[in-house]
Protein backbone atom coordinates (compact mmCIF):
# COMPACT_ATOMS: atom_id res chain seq x y z
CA UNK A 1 -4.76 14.90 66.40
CA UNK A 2 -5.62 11.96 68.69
CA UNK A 3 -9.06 13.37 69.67
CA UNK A 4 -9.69 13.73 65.52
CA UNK A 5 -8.28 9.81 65.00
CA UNK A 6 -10.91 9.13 67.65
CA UNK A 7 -13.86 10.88 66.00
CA UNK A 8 -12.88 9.32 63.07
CA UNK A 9 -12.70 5.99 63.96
CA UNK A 10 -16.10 6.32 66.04
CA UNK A 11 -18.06 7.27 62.83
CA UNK A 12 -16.20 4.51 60.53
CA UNK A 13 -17.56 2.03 62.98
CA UNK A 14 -21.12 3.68 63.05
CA UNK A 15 -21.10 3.69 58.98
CA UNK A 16 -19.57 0.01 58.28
CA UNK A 17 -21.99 -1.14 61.32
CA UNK A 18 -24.92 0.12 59.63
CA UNK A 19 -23.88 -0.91 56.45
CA UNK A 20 -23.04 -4.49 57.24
CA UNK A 21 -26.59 -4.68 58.46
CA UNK A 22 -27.79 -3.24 55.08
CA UNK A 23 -26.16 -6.07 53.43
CA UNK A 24 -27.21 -9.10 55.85
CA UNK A 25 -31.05 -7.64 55.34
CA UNK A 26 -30.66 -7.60 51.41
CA UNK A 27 -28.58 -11.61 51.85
CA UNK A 28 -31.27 -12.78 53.30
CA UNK A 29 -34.29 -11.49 51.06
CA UNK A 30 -35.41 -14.13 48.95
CA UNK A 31 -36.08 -12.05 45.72
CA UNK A 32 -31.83 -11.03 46.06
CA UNK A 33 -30.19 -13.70 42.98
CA UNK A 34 -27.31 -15.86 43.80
CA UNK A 35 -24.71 -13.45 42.00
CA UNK A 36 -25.73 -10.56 44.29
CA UNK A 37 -25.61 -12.54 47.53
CA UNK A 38 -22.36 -14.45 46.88
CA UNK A 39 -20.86 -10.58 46.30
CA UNK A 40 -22.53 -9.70 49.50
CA UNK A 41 -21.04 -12.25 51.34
CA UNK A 42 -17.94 -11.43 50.75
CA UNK A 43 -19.05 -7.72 51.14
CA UNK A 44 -19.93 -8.32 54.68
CA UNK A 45 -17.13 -9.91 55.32
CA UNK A 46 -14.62 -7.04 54.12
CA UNK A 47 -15.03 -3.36 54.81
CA UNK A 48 -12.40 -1.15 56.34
CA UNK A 49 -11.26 -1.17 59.97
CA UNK A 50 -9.52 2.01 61.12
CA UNK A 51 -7.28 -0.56 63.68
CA UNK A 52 -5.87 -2.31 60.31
CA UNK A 53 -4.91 1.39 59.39
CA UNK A 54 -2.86 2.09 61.81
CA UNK A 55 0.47 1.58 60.77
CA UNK A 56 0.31 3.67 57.84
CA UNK A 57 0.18 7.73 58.64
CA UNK A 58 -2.13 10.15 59.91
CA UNK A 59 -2.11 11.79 56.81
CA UNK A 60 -2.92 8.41 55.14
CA UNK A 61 -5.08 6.95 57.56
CA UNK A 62 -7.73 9.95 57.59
CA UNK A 63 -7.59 9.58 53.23
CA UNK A 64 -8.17 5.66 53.57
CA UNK A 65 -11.16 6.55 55.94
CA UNK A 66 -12.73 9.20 54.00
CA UNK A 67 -12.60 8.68 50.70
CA UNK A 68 -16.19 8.11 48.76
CA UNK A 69 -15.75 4.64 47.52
CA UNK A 70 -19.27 2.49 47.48
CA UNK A 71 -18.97 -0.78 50.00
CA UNK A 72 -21.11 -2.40 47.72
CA UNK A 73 -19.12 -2.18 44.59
CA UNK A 74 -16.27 -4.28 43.86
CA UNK A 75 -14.94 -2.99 40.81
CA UNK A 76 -12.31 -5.67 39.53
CA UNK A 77 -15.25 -7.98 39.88
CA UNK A 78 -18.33 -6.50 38.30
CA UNK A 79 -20.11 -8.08 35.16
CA UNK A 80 -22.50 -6.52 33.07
CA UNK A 81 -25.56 -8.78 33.13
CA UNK A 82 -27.97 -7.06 30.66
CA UNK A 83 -28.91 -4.00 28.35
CA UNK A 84 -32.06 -2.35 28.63
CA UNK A 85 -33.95 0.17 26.80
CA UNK A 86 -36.98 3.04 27.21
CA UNK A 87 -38.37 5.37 25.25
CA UNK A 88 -39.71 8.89 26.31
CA UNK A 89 -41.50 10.18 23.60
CA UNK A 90 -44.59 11.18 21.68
CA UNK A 91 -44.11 8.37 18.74
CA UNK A 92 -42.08 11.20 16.24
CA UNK A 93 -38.59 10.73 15.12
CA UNK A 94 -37.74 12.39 17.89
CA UNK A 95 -38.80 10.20 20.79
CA UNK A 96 -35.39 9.60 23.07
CA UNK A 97 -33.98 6.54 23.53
CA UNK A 98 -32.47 5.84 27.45
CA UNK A 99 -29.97 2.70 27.87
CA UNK A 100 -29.08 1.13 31.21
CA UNK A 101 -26.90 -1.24 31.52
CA UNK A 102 -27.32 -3.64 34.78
CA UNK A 103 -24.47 -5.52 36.67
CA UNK A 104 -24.35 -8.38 38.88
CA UNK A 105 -23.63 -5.86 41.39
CA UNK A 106 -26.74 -4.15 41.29
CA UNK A 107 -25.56 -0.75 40.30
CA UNK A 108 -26.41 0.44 36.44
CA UNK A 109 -24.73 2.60 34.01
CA UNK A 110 -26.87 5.12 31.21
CA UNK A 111 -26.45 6.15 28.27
CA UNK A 112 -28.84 7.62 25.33
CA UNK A 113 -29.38 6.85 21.98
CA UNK A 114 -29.31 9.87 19.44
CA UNK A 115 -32.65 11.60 18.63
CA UNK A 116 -33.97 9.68 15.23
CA UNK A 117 -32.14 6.67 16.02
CA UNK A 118 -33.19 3.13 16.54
CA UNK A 119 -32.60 1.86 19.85
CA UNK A 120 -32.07 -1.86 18.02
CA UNK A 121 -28.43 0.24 17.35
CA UNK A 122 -27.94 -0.27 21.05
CA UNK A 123 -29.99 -3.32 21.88
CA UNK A 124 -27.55 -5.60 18.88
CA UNK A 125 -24.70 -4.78 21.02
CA UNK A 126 -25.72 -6.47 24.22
CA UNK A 127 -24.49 -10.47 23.11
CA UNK A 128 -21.04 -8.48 22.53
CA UNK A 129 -20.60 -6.87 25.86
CA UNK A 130 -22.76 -9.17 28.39
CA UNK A 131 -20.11 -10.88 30.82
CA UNK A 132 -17.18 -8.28 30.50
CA UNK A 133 -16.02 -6.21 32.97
CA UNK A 134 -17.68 -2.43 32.16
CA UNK A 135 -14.73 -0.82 33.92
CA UNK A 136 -12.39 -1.88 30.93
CA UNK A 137 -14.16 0.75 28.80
CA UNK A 138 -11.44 1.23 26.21
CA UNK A 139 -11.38 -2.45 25.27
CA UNK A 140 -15.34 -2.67 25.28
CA UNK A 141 -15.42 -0.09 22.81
CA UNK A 142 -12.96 -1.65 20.61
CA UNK A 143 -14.80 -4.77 20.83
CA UNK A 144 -18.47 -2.69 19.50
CA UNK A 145 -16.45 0.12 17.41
CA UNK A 146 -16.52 -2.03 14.35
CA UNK A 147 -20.83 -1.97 14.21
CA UNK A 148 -21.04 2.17 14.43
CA UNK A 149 -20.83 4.54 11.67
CA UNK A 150 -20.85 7.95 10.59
CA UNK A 151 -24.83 9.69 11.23
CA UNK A 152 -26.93 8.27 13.69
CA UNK A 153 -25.68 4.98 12.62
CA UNK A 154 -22.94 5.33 15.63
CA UNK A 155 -25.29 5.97 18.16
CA UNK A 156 -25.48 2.12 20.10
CA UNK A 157 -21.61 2.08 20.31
CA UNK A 158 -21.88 5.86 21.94
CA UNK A 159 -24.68 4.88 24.77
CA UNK A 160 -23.06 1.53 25.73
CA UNK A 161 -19.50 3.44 25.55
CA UNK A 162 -20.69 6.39 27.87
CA UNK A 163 -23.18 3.96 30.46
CA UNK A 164 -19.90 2.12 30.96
CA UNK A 165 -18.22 4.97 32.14
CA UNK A 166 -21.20 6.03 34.36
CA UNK A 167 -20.82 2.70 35.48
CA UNK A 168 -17.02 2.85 36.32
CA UNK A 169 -17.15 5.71 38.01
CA UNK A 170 -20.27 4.77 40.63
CA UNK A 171 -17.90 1.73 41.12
CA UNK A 172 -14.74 3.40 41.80
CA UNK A 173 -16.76 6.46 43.66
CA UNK A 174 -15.19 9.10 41.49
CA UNK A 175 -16.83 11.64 38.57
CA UNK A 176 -16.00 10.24 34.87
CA UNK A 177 -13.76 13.73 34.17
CA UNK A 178 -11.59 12.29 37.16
CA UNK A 179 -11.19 9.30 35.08
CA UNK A 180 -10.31 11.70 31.89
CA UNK A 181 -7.33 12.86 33.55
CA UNK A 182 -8.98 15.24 35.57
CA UNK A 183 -10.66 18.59 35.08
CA UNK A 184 -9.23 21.88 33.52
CA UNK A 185 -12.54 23.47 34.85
CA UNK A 186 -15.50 24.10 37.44
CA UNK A 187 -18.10 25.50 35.15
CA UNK A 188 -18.76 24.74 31.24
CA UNK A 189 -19.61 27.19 28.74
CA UNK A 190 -22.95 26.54 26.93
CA UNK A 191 -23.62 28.33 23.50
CA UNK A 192 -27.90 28.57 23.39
CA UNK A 193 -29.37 27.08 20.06
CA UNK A 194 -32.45 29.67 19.65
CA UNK A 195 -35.44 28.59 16.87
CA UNK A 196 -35.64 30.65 14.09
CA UNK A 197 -38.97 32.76 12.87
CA UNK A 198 -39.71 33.90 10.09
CA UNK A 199 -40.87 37.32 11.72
CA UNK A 200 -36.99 38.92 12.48
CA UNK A 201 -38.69 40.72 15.74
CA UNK A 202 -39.24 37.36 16.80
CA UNK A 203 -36.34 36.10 16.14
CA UNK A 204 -34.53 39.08 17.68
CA UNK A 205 -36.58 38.76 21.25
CA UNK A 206 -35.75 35.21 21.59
CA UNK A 207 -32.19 36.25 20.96
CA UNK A 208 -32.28 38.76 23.65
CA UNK A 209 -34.05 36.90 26.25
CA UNK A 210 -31.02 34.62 26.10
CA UNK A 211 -28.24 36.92 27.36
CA UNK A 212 -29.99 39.24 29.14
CA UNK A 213 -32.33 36.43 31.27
CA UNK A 214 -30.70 33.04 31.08
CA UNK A 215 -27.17 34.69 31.06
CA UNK A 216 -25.77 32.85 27.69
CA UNK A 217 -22.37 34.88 27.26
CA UNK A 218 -22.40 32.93 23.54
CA UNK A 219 -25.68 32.57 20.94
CA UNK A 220 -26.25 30.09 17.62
CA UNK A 221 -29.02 30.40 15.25
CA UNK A 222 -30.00 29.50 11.93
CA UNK A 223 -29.48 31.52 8.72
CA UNK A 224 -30.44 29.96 5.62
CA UNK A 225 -32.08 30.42 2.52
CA UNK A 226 -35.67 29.05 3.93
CA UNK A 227 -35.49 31.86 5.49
CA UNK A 228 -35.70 34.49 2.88
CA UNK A 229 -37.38 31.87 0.08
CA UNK A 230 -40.49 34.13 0.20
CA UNK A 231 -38.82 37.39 -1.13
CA UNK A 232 -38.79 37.52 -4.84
CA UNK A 233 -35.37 37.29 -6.66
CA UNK A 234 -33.34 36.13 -3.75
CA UNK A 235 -32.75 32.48 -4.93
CA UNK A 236 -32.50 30.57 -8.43
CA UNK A 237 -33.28 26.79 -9.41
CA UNK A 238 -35.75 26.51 -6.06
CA UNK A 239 -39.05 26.25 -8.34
CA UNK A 240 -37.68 22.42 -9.43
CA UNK A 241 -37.01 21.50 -6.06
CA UNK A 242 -40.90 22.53 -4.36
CA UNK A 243 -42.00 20.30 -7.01
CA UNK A 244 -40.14 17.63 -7.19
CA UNK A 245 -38.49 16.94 -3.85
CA UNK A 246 -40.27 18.38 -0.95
CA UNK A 247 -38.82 21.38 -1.01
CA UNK A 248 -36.41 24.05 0.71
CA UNK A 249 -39.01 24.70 3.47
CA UNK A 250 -39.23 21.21 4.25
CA UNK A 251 -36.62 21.23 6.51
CA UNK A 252 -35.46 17.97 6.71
CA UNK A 253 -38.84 16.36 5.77
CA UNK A 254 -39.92 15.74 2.58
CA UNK A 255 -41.15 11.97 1.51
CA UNK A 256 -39.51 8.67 2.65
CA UNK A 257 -37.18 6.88 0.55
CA UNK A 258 -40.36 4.04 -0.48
CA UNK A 259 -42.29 7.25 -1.96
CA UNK A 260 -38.97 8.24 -4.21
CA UNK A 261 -37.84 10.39 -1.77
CA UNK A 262 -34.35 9.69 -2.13
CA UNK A 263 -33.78 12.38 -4.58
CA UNK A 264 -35.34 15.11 -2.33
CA UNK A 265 -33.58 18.64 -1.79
CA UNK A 266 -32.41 17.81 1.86
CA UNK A 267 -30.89 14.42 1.24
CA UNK A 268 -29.37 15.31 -1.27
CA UNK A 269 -25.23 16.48 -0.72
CA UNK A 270 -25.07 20.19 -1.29
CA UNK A 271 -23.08 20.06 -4.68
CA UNK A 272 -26.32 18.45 -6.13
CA UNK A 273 -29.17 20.62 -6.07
CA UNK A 274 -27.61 23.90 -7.75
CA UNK A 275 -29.78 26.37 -6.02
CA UNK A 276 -27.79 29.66 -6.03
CA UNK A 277 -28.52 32.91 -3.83
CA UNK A 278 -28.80 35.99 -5.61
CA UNK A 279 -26.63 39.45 -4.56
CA UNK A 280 -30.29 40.59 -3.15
CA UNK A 281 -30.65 37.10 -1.45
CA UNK A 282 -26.95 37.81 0.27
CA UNK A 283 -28.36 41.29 1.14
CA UNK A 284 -31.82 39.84 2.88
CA UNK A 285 -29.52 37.66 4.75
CA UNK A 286 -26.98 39.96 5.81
CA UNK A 287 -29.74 42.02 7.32
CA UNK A 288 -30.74 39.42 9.59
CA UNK A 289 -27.58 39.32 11.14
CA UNK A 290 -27.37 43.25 11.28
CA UNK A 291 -30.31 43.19 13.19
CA UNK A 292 -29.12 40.28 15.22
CA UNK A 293 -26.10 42.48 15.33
CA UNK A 294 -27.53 45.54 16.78
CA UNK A 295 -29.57 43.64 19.75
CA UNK A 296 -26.60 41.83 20.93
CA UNK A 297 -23.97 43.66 20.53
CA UNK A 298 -20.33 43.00 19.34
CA UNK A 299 -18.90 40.87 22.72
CA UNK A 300 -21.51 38.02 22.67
CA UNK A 301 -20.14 35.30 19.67
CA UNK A 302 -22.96 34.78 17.69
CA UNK A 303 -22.66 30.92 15.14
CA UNK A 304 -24.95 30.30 12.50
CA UNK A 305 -26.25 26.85 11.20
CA UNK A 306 -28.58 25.32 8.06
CA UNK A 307 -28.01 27.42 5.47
CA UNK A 308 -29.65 25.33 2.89
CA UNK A 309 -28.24 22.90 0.32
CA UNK A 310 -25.85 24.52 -2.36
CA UNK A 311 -22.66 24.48 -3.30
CA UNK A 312 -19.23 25.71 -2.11
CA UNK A 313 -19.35 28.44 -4.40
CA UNK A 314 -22.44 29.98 -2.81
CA UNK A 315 -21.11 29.39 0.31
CA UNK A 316 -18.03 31.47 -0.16
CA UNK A 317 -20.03 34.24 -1.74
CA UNK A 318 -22.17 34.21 1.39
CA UNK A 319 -19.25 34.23 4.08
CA UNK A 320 -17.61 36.42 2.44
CA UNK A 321 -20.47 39.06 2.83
CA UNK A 322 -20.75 37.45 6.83
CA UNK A 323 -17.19 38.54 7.48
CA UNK A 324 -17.94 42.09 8.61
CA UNK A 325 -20.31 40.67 11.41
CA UNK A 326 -17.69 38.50 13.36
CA UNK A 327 -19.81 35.39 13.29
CA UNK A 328 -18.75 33.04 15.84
CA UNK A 329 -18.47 30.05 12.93
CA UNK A 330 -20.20 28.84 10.05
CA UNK A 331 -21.70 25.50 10.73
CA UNK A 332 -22.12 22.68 8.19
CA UNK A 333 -21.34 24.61 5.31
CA UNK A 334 -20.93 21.79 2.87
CA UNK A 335 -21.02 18.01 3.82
CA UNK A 336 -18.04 16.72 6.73
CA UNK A 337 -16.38 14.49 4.01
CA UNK A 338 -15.68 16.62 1.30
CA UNK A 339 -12.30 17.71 2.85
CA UNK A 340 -11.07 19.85 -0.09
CA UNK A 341 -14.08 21.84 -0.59
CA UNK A 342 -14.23 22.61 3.32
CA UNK A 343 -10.31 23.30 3.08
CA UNK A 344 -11.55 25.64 -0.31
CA UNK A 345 -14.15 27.51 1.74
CA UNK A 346 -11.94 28.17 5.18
CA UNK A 347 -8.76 29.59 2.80
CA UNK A 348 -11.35 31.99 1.60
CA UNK A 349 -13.09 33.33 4.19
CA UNK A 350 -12.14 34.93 7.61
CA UNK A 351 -15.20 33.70 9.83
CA UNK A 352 -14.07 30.70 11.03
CA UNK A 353 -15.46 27.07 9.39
CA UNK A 354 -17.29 24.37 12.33
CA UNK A 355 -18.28 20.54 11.39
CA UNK A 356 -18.65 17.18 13.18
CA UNK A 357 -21.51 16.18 14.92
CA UNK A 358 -22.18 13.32 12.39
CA UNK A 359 -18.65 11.86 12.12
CA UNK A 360 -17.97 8.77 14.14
CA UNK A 361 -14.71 7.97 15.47
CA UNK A 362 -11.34 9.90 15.29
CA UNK A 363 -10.11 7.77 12.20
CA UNK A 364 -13.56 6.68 10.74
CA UNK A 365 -13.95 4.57 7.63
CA UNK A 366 -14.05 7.46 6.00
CA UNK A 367 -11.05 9.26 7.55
CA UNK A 368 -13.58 11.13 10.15
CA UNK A 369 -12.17 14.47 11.87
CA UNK A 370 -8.50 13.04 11.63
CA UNK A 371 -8.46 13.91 7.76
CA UNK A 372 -10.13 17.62 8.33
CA UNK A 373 -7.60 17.88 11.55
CA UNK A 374 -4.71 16.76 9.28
CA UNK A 375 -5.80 19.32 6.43
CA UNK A 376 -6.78 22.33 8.74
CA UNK A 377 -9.62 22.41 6.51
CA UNK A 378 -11.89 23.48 9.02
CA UNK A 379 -11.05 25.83 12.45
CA UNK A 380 -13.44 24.13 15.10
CA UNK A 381 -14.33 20.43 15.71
CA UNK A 382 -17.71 20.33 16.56
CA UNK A 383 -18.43 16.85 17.62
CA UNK A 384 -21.40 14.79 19.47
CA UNK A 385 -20.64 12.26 21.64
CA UNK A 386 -23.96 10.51 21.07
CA UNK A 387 -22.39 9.96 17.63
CA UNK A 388 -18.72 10.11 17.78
CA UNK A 389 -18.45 6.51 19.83
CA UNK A 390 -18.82 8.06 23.08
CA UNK A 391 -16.98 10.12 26.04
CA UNK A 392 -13.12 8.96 25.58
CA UNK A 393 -13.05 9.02 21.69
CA UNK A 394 -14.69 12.68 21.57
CA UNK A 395 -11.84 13.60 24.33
CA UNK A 396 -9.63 12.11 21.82
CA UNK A 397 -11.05 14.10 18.99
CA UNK A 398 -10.48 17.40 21.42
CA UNK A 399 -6.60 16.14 21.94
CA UNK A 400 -5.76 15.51 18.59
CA UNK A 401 -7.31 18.74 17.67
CA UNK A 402 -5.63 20.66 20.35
CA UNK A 403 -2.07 19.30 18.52
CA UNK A 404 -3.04 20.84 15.63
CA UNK A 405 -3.54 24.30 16.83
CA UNK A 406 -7.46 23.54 16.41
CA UNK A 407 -10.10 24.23 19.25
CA UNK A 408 -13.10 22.18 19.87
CA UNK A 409 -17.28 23.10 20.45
CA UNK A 410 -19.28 20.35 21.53
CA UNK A 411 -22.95 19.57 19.78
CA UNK A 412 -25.94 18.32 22.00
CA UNK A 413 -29.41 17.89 21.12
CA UNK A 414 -30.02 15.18 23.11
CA UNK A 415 -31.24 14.35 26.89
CA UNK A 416 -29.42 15.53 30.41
CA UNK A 417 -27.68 11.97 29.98
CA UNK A 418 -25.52 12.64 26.65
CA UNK A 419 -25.45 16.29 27.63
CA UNK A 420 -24.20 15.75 31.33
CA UNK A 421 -21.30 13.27 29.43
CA UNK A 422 -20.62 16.56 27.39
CA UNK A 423 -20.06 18.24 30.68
CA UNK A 424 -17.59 15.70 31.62
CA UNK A 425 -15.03 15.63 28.40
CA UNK A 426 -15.85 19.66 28.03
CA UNK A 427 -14.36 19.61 32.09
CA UNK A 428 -11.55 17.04 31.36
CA UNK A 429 -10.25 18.80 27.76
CA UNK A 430 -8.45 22.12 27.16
CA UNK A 431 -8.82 23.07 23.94
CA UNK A 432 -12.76 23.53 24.59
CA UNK A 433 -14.97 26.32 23.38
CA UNK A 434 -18.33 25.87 24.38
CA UNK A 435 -21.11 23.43 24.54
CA UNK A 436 -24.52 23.46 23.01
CA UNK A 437 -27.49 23.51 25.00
CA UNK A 438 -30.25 22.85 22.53
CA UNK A 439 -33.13 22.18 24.99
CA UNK A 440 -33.65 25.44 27.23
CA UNK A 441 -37.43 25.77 26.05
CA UNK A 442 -38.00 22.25 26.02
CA UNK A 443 -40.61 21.70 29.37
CA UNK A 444 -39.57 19.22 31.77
CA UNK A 445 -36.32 18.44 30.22
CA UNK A 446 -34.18 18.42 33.11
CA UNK A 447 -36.88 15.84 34.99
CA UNK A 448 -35.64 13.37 32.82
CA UNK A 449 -32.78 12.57 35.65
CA UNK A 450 -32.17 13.83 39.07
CA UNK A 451 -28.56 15.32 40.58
CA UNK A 452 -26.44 13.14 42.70
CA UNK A 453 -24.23 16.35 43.23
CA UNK A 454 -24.57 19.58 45.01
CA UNK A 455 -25.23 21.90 42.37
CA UNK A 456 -27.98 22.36 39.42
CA UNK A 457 -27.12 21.35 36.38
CA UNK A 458 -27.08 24.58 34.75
CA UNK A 459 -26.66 28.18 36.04
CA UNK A 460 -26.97 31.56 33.93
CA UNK A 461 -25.08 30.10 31.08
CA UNK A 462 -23.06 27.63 32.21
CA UNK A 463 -23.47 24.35 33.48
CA UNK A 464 -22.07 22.65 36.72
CA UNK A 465 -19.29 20.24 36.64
CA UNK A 466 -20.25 17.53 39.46
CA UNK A 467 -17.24 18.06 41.90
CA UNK A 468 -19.09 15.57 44.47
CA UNK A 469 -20.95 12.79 42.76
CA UNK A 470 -19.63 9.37 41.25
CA UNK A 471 -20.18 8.81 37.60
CA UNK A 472 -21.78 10.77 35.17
CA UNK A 473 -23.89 12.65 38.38
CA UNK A 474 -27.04 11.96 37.65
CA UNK A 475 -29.72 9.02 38.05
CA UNK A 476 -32.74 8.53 36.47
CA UNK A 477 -35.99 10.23 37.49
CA UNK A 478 -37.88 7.14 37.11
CA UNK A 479 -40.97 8.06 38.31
CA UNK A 480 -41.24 11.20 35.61
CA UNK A 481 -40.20 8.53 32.59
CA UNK A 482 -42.37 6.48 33.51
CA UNK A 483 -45.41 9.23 33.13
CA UNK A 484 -43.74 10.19 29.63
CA UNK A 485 -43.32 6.87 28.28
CA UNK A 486 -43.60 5.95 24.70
CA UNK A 487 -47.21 4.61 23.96
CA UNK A 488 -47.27 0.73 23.86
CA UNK A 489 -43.34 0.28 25.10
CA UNK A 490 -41.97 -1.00 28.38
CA UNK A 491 -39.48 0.42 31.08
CA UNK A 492 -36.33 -1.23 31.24
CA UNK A 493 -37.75 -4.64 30.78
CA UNK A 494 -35.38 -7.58 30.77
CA UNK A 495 -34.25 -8.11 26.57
CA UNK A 496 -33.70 -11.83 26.53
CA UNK A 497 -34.56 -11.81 23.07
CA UNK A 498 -31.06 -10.11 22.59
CA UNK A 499 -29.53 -12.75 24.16
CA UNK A 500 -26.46 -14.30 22.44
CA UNK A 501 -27.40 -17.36 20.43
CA UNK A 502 -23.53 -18.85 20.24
CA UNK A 503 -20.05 -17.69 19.27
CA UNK A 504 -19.69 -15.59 16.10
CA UNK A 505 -17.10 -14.82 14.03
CA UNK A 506 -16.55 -10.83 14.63
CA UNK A 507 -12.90 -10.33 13.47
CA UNK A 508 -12.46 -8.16 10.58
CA UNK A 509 -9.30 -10.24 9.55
CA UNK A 510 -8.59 -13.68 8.52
């Protein structure tokens, strides 16, 4: 045991040698700010010295010695200093949004703003958080909470919520499902979102390639009335609604509010629009599934999503008919607020009911998943941490669920950053299903970061929990996001214009 003390002490004196040099070389550059260097200072001055170890025991002293915690963090004193933004995109509602926070340690935390969001969601926040300590996560995200909301309206509280965990764990040297509470598992389960076609042989190869290449042991797809639109007799009141509203093709498109487009078939709530399916429009559905049916097999789960915008009552005649087929869950059926009609639709069907990745919050201003939870008006949470205020609230959402006999999915369509935070809660919470990965045929969408752990980020089907890498896992490819950067916008650049301009007045009592 002596001889392993020795090696041990030998290579703690190699590694704080060449690591006190690091920081004297980086002290004495001129372009290092005042912050930094009076950190490094004291740095250079601290470190750990196997002689000062030697009262404690072997078992302790070889812990102290080789545990992964960064000599150039100090946690209790780090600051964040700014929030930054990029955009990776091709100019559509779709472009993605990348946060980094920055310290005056000169490590950074990420996060990423929702597809079809407004990075100024994120940018607002920075005069609230700038000077606080990013380790105190909780109280930073009540300090923000009060300026998200339900939609993509939540989406600047999630991506400074989850870059501040990134951010605590590269300080304390430790994954953020560590911080959780720990990990229930090695490997997440990923449910593959596959595009529909029109053509059903289409539809059914993509389905197949799935499972049998990529190794998804669970499949969603979409199953609405767009779908079957063109077959005469399958739908009634859809004439009014390609005239006057975009239309039910238009999948979420259709004109912009200034052209009138309020009133358009997919903004408005599903009791609105009274388009009804037909028995023969039930039938052309249910043989998509059969077909989907007799590809896959009966031991893969297959969900279903975007059926189209009517009522409960159509809903229930159509899940009804989607019994037989042991659908994974019905997605979205109605909207997530209408509690009763949701609680309506899961009495009266036996496929089980799945909504949440637009609620923010466990108790929202609205009452959020708590109410549906408290109800058991659905059987699966299903939310999005990109919208739900971030990693520790959708944990939270997963716990209070779990009390309640419910289980919980988690919804990504977002980059490796919000779905590599998915990874973490889906590790760190019990009651998890299976997590969406909505981006297998996107090109290049893993380049978007690169691993700080040992393992890829996804293997046939599942995806890796980083065992061995601090934070969320990942850092940014920077060199790729800089090749794929939104025409005409900058890369990280410094956002004085956020700065705060005095004290307000945020308290939402007197």
């Amino acid at each position: 045991m002596k001889t392993t003390l020795q090696r041990i002490h030998e290579q703690t004196k190699k590694s704080e040698q060449a690591e006190r040099e690091a920081l004297l070389t980086e002290i004495s550059d001129p372009s290092t700010s005042n912050d930094r260097r009076n950190f490094l200072k004291k740095a250079a001055l601290g470190g750990i010295a196997l002689g000062g170890l030697m009262h404690l025991s072997i078992e302790d002293t070889i812990a102290q010695t080789t545990q992964r915690v960064s000599r150039s963090s100090s946690p209790s004193e780090l600051r964040i200093t700014d929030l930054r933004v990029a955009e990776k995109g091709n100019g559509n509602r779709f472009a993605n949004r990348i946060i980094r926070i920055e310290t005056n340690q000169g490590i950074y935390g990420i996060g990423d703003v929702r597809d079809g969001s407004d990075q100024r969601l994120a940018l607002f926040l920075k005069s609230k958080i700038v000077g606080l300590n990013p380790c105190n996560v909780e109280m930073i995200f009540k300090v923000i909470k009060q300026y998200g909301f339900h939609g993509r309206q939540g989406v600047g509280v999630s991506a400074v919520e989850t870059a501040c965990w990134d951010l605590c764990g590269k300080a304390l040297g430790v994954p953020v499902w560590q911080l959780l509470g720990g990990r229930y598992r090695d490997k997440v389960r990923l449910y593959a979102d596959t595009p529909e076609h029109r053509d059903p042989a289409v539809q059914l190869e993509r389905l197949k390639n799935r499972f049998s290449v990529e190794g998804f042991t669970w499949l969603k797809m979409d199953l609405g009335i767009h779908q079957i639109s063109h077959i005469p007799d399958t739908l009634v009141n859809t004439k009014h609604w390609e005239e006057n509203g975009g239309g039910i093709n238009n999948w979420y498109m259709g004109r912009s509010y200034a052209d009138g487009g309020y009133l358009d078939y997919w903004k408005l709530d599903h009791p609105f629009t009274q388009v009804q399916i037909t028995d023969k429009g039930i039938e052309e559905i249910c043989k998509i599934v059969e077909g989907v049916r007799a590809v896959v097999g009966t031991e893969i789960p297959i969900s279903v999503d975007h059926f189209g915008h009517f009522d409960m009552n159509q809903m229930i005649r159509l899940g009804r008919a989607l019994d037989k087929y042991r659908l994974g869950w019905l997605e979205d059926c109605v909207p997530w607020y209408y509690t009763d009609q949701w609680r309506t639709i899961t009495d009266a069907i036996e496929t089980p009911t799945c909504t949440g990745e637009d609620i923010y919050m466990l108790g929202g201003l609205l009452g959020g998943f708590k109410n549906l939870i408290d109800a058991h008006a659905v059987d699966i949470v299903h939310p999005d941490m990109v919208s739900a205020g971030g990693i520790l609230e959708t944990k939270k959402i997963g716990d209070y669920a779990e009390e309640a006999g419910i289980p919980m999915a988690l919804h990504t369509n977002s980059t490796p950053i919000a779905f590599m935070g998915m990874v973490h809660v889906a590790a760190a919470t019990e009651n998890f299903l299976c997590l969406e990965h909505h981006n297998v045929d996107v090109p290049n969408w893993e380049d978007i970061v690169k691993l700080t752990g040992s393992k890829p980020l996804v293997e046939k089907g599942y995806a890796n929990v980083p065992l061995d890498a601090p934070g969320l896992g990942i850092e940014l490819n920077d060199d790729y996001l800089k090749s794929t950067l939104q025409k005409g916008s900058k890369y990280f650049d410094a956002t004085p214009e956020w700065d705060s301009s005095g004290r307000t007045y945020d308290k939402l009592w007197i």
